[in-house]
N, C-alpha and C. Protein backbone atom coordinates (compact mmCIF):
# COMPACT_ATOMS: atom_id res chain seq x y z
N UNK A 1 24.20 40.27 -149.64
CA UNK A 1 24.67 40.37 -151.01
C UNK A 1 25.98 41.16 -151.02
N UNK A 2 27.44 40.67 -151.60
CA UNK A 2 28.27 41.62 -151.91
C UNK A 2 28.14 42.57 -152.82
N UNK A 3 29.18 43.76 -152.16
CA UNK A 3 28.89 44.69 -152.54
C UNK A 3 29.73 45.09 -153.85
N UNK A 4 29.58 45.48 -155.48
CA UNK A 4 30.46 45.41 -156.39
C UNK A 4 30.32 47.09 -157.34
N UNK A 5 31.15 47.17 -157.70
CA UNK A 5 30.97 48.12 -158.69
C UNK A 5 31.58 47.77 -160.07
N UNK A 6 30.95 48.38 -160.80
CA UNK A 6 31.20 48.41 -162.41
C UNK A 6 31.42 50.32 -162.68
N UNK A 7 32.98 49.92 -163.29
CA UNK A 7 33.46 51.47 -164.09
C UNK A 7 34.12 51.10 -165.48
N UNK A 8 33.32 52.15 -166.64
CA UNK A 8 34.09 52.16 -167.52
C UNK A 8 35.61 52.78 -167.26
N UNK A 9 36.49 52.28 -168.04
CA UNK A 9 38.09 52.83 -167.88
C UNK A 9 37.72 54.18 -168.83
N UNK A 10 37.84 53.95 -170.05
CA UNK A 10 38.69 54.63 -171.07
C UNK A 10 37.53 56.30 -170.62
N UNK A 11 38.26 57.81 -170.33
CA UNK A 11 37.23 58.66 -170.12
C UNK A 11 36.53 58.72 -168.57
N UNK A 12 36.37 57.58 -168.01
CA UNK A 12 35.66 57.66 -166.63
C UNK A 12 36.99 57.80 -165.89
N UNK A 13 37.63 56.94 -165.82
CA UNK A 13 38.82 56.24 -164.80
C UNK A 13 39.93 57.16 -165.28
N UNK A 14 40.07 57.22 -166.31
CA UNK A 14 41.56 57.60 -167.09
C UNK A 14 40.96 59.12 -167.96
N UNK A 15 41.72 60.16 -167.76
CA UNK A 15 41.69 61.16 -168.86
C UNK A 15 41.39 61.50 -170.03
N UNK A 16 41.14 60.66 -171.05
CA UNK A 16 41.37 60.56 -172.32
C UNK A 16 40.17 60.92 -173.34
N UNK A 17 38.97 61.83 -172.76
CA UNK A 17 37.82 62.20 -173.51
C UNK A 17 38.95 63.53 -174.73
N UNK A 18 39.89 64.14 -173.78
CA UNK A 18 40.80 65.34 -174.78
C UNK A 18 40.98 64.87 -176.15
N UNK A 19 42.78 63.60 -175.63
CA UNK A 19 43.17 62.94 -176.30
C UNK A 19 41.88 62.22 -177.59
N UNK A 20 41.31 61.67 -177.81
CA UNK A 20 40.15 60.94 -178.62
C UNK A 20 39.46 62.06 -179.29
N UNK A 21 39.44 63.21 -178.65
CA UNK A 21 38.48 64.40 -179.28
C UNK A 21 39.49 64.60 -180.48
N UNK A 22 41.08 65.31 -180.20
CA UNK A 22 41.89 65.34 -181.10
C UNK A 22 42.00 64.42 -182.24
N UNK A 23 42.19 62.73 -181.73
CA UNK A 23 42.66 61.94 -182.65
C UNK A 23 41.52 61.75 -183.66
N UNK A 24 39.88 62.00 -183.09
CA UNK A 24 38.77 61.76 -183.95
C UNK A 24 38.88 62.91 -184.84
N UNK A 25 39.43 64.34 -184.45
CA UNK A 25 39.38 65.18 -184.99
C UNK A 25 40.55 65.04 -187.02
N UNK A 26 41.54 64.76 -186.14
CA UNK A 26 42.32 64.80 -187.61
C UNK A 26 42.43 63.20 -188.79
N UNK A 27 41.62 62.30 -188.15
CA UNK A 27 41.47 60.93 -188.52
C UNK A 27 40.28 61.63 -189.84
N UNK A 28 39.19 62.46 -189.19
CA UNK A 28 38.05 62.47 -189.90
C UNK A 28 38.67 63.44 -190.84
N UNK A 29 39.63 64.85 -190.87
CA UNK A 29 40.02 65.54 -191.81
C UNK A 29 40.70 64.91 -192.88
N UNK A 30 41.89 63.36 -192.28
CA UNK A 30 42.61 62.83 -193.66
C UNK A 30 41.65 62.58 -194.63
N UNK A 31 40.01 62.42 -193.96
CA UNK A 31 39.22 61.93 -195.07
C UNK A 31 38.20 62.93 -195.81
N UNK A 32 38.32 64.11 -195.53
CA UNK A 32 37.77 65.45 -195.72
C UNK A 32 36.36 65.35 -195.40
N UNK A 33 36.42 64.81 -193.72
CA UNK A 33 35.40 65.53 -193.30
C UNK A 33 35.38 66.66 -191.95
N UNK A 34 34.59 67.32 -191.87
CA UNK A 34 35.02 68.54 -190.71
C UNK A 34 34.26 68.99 -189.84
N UNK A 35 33.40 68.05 -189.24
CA UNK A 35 32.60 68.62 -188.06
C UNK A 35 33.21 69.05 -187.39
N UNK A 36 32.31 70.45 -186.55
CA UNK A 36 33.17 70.82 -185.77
C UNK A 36 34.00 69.87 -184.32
N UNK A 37 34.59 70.15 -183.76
CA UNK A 37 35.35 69.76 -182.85
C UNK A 37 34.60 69.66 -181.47
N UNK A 38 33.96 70.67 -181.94
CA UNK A 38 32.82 70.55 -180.46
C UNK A 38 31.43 69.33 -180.34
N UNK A 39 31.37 69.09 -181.81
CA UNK A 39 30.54 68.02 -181.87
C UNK A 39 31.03 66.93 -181.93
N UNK A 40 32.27 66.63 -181.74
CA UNK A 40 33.25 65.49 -181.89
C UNK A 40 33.71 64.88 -180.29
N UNK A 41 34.04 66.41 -179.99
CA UNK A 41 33.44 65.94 -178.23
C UNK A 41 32.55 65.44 -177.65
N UNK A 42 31.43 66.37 -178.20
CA UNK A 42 30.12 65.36 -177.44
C UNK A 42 29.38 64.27 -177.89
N UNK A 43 30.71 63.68 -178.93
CA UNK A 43 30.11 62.06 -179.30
C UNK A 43 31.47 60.86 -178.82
N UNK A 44 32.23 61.56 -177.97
CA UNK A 44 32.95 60.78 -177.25
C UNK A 44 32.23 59.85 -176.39
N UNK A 45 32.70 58.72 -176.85
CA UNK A 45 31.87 57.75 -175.54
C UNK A 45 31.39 56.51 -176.56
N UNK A 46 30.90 57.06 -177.60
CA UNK A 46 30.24 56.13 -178.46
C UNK A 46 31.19 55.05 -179.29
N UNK A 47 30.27 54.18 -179.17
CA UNK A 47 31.44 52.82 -180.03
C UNK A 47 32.08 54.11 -181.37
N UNK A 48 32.79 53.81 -182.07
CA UNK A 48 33.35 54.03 -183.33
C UNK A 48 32.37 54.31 -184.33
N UNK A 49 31.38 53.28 -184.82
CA UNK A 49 30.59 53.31 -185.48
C UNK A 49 29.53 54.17 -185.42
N UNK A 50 28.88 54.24 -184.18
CA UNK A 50 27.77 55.25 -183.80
C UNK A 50 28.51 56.57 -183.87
N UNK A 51 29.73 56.78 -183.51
CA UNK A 51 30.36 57.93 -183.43
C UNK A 51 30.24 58.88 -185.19
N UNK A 52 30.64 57.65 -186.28
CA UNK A 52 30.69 58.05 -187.33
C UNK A 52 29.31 58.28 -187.68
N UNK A 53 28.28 57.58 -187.79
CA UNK A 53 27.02 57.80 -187.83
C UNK A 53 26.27 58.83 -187.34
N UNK A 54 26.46 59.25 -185.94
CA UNK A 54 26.28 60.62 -185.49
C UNK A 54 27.29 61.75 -186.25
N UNK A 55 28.36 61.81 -186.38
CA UNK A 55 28.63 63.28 -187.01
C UNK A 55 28.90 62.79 -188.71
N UNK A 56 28.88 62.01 -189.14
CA UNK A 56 28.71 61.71 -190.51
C UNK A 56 27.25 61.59 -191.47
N UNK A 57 26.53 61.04 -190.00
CA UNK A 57 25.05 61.15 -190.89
C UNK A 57 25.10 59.53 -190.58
N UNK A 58 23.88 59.12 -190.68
CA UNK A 58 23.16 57.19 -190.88
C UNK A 58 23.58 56.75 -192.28
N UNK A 59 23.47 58.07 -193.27
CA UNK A 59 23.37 57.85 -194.89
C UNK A 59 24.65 57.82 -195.50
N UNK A 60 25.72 57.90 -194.44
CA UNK A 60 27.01 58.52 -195.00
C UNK A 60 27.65 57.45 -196.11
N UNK A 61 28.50 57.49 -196.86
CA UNK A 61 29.13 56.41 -197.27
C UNK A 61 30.26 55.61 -196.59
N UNK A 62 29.99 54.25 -196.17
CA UNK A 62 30.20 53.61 -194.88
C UNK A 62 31.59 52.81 -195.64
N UNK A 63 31.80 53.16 -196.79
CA UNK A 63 33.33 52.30 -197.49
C UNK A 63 34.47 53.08 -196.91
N UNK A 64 34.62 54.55 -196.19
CA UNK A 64 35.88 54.53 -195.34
C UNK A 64 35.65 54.12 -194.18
N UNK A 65 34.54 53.82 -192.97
CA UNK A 65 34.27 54.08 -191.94
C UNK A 65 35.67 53.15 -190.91
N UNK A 66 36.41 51.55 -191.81
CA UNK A 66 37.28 51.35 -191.42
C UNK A 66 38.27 52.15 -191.11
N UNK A 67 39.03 52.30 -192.66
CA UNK A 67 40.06 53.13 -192.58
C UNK A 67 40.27 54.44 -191.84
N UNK A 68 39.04 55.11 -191.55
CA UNK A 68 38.93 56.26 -190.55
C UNK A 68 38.86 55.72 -189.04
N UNK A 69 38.32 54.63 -188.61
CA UNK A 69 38.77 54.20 -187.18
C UNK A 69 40.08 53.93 -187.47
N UNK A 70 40.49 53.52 -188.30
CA UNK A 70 41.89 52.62 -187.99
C UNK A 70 43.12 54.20 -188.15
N UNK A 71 42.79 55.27 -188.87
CA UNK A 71 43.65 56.13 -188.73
C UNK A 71 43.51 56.85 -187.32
N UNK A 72 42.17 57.28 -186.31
CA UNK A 72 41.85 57.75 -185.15
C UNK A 72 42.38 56.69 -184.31
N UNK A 73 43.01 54.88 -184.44
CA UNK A 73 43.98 54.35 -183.04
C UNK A 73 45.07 55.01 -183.69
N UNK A 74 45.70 55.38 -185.16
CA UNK A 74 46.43 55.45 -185.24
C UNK A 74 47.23 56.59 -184.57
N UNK A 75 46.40 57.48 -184.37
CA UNK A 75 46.55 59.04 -183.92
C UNK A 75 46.34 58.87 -182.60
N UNK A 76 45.64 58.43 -181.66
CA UNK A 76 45.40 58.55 -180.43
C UNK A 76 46.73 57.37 -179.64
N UNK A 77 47.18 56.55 -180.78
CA UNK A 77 48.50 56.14 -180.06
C UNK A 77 49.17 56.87 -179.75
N UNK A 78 49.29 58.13 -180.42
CA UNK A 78 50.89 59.28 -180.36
C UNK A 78 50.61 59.99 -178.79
N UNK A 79 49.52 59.50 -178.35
CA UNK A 79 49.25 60.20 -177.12
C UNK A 79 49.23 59.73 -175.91
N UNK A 80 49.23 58.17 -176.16
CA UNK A 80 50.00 56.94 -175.06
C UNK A 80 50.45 57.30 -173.91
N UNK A 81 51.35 58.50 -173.91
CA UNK A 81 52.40 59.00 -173.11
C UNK A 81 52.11 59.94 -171.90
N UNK A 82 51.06 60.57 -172.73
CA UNK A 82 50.10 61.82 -171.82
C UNK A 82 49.00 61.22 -171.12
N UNK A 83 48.66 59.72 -171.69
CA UNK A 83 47.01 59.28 -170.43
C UNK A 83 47.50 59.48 -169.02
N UNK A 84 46.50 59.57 -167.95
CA UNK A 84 46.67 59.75 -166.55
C UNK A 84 45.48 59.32 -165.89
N UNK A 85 45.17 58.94 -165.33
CA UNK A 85 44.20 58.00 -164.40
C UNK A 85 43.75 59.58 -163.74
N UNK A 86 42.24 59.75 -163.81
CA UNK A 86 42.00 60.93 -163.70
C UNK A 86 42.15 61.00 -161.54
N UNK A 87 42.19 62.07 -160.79
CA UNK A 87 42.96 62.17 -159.38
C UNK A 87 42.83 61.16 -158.54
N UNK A 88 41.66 61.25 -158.61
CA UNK A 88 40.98 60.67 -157.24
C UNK A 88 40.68 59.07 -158.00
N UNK A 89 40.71 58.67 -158.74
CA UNK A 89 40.49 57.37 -159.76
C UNK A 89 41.00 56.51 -158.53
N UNK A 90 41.94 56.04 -158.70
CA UNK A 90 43.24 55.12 -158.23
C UNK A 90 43.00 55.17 -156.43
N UNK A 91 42.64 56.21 -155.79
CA UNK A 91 41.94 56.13 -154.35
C UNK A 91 40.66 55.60 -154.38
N UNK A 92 39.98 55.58 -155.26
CA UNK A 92 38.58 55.19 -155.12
C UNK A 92 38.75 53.63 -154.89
N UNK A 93 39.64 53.44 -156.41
CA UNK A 93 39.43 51.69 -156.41
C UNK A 93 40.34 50.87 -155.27
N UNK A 94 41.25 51.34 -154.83
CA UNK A 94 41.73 51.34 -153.00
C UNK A 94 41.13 50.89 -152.42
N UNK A 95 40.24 52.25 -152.22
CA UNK A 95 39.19 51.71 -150.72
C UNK A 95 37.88 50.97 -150.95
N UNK A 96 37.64 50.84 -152.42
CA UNK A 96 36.33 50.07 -152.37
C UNK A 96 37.17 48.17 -152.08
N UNK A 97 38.28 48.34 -152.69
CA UNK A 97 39.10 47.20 -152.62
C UNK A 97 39.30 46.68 -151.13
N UNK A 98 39.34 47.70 -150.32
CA UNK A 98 39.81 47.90 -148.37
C UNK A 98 38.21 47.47 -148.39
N UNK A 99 37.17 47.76 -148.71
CA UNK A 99 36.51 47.61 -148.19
C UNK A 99 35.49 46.29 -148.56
N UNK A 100 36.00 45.26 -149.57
CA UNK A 100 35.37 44.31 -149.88
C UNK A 100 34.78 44.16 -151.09
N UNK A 101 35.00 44.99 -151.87
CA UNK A 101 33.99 44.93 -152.79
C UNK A 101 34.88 44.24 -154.24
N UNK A 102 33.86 43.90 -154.90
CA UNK A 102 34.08 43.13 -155.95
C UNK A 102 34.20 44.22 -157.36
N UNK A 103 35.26 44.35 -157.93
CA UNK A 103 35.49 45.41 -158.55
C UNK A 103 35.17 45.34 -160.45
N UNK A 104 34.58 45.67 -160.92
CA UNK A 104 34.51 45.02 -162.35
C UNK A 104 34.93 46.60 -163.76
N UNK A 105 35.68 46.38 -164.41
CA UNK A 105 36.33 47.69 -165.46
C UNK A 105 35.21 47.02 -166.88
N UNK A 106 34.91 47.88 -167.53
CA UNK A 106 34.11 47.61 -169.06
C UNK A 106 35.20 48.66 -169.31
N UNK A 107 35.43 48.35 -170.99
CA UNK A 107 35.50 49.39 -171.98
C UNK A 107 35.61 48.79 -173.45
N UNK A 108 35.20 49.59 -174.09
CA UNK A 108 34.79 49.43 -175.87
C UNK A 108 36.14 49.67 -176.26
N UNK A 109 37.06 50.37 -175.88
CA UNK A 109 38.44 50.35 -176.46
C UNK A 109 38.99 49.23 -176.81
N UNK A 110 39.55 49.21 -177.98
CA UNK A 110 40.66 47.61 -177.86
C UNK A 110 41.49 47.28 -177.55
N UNK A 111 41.93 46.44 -177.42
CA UNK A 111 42.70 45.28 -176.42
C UNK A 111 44.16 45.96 -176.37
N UNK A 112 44.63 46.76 -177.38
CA UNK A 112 45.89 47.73 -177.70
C UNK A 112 46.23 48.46 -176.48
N UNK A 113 44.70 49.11 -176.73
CA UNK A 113 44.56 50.42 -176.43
C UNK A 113 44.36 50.27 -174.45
N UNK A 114 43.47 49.45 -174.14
CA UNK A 114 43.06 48.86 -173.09
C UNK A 114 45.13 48.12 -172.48
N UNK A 115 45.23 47.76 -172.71
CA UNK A 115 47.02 47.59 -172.30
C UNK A 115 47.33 48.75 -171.66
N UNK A 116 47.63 49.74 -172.46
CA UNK A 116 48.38 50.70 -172.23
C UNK A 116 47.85 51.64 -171.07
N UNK A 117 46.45 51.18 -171.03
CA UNK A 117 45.71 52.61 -169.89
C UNK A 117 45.75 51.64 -168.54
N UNK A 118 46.02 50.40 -168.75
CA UNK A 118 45.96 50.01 -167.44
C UNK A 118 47.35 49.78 -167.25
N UNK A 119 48.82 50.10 -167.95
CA UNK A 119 50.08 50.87 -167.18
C UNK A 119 49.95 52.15 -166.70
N UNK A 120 49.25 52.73 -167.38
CA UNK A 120 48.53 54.39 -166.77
C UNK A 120 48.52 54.26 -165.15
N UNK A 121 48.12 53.06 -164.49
CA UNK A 121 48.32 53.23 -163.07
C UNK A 121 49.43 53.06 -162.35
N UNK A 122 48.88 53.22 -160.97
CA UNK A 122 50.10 52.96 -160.18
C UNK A 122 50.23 51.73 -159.76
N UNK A 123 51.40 50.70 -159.39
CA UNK A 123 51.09 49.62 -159.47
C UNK A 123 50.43 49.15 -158.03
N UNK A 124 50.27 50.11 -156.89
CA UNK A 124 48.98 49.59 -155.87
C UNK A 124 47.57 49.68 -156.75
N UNK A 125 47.34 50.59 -157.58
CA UNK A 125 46.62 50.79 -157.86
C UNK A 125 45.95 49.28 -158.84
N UNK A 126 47.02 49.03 -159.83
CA UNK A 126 47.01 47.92 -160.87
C UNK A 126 46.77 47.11 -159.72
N UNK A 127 46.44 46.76 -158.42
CA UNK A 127 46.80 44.93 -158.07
C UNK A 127 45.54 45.13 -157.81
N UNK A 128 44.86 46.06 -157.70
CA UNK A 128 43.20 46.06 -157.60
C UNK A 128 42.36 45.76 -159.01
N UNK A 129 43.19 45.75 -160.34
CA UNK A 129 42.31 45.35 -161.34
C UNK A 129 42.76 44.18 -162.27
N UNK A 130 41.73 44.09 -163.28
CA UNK A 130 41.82 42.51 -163.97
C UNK A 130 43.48 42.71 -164.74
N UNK A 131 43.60 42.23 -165.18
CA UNK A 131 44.43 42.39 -166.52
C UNK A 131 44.23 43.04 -167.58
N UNK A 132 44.61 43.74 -168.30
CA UNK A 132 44.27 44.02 -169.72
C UNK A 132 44.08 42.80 -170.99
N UNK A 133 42.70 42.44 -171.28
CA UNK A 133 42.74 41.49 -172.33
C UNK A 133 43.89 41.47 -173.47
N UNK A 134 43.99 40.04 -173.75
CA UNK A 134 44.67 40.06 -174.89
C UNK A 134 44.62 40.19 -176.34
N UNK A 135 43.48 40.05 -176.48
CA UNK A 135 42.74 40.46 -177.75
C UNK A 135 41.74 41.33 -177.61
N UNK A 136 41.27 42.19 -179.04
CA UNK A 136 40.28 42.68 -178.82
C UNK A 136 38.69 42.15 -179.28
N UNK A 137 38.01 42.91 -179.04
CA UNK A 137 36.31 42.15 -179.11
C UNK A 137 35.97 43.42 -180.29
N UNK A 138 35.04 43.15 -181.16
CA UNK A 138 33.94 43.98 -181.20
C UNK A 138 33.04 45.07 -180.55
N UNK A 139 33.35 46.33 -180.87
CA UNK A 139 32.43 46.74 -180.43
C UNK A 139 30.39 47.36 -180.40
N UNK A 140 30.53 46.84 -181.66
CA UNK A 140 29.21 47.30 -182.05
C UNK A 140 28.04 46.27 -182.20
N UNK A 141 27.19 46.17 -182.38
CA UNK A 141 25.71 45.66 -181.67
C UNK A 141 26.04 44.35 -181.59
N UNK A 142 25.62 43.78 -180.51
CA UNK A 142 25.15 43.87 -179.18
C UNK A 142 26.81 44.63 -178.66
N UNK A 143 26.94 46.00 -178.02
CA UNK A 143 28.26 46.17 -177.14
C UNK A 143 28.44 45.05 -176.52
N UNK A 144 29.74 44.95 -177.27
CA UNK A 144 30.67 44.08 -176.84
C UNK A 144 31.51 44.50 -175.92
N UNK A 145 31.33 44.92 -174.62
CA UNK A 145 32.25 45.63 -173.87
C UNK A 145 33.49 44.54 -173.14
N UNK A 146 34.62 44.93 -172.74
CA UNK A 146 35.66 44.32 -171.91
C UNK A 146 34.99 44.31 -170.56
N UNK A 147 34.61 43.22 -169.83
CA UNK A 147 34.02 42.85 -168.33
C UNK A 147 35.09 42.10 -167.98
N UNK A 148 35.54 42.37 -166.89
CA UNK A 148 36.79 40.89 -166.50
C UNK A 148 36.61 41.36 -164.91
N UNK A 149 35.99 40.68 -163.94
CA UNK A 149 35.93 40.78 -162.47
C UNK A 149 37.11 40.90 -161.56
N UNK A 150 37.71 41.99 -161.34
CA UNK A 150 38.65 42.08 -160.56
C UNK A 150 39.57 41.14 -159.64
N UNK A 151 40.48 40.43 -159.58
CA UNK A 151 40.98 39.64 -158.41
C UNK A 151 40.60 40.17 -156.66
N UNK A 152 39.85 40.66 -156.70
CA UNK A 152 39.44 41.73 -155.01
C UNK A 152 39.27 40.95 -153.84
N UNK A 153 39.67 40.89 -153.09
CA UNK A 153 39.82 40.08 -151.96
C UNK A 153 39.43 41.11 -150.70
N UNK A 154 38.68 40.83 -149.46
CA UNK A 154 38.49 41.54 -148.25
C UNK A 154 39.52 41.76 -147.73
């Protein structure tokens, strides 16, 4: 059986649990809400929706829940500049690449956002992964995650 791995990008691969903590942070104040920051962190990871649902409540009133994702890409764009493929990232997918394996990236980010983190690499690094989709998907029930099987060759 070949041997493959599956990594989320956005947070695993790439830096950006900071960046997202911030942008969730002042997205949720334009709309006057104010969990703390520390609980905003530890709901990084979660689609958008679950995110709002966890520090907003299940009961919350769900008529901004757009406009508050759409102001948090708006904010976490300004930070484009600062992502970084966290150290050792970009060696890993190398040698699993040297060594045969079939390489596969998920992430719930959209298709925008997903662009830009895969210039985040280096371009040895980029010839080990898919492309960045061109559109984005859905992320909420059933996760709709980005799967695209690496071009990986022995």
């Amino acid at each position: 059986m070949p041997a493959a791995a599956l990594f989320d990008v956005d947070g695993t691969l790439l830096d950006t649990s900071y960046w997202h903590t911030v942008a969730w942070t002042e997205a949720l104040g334009q709309f006057g809400h104010t969990p703390a920051t520390a609980r905003i962190h530890g709901a990084i990871g979660m689609g958008g929706d679950q995110l709002l649902d966890h520090l907003l409540g299940e009961d919350h009133d769900r008529d901004q829940d757009e406009a508050i994702s759409a102001a948090h890409q708006a904010l976490f764009a300004r930070f484009w500049p600062r992502l970084r493929a966290f150290d050792s990232a970009g060696g890993l997918l190398r040698e699993l690449k040297r060594r045969g394996w079939t390489i596969t990236l998920a992430s719930s980010a959209s298709a925008r956002d997903l662009q830009v983190m895969h210039a985040c690499w280096t371009p040895t690094t980029r010839s080990t992964m898919p492309p960045a989709p061109a559109t984005s998907r859905p992320a909420s029930p059933p996760p709709t995650s980005w799967c695209a099987p690496a071009a990986v060759r022995p």
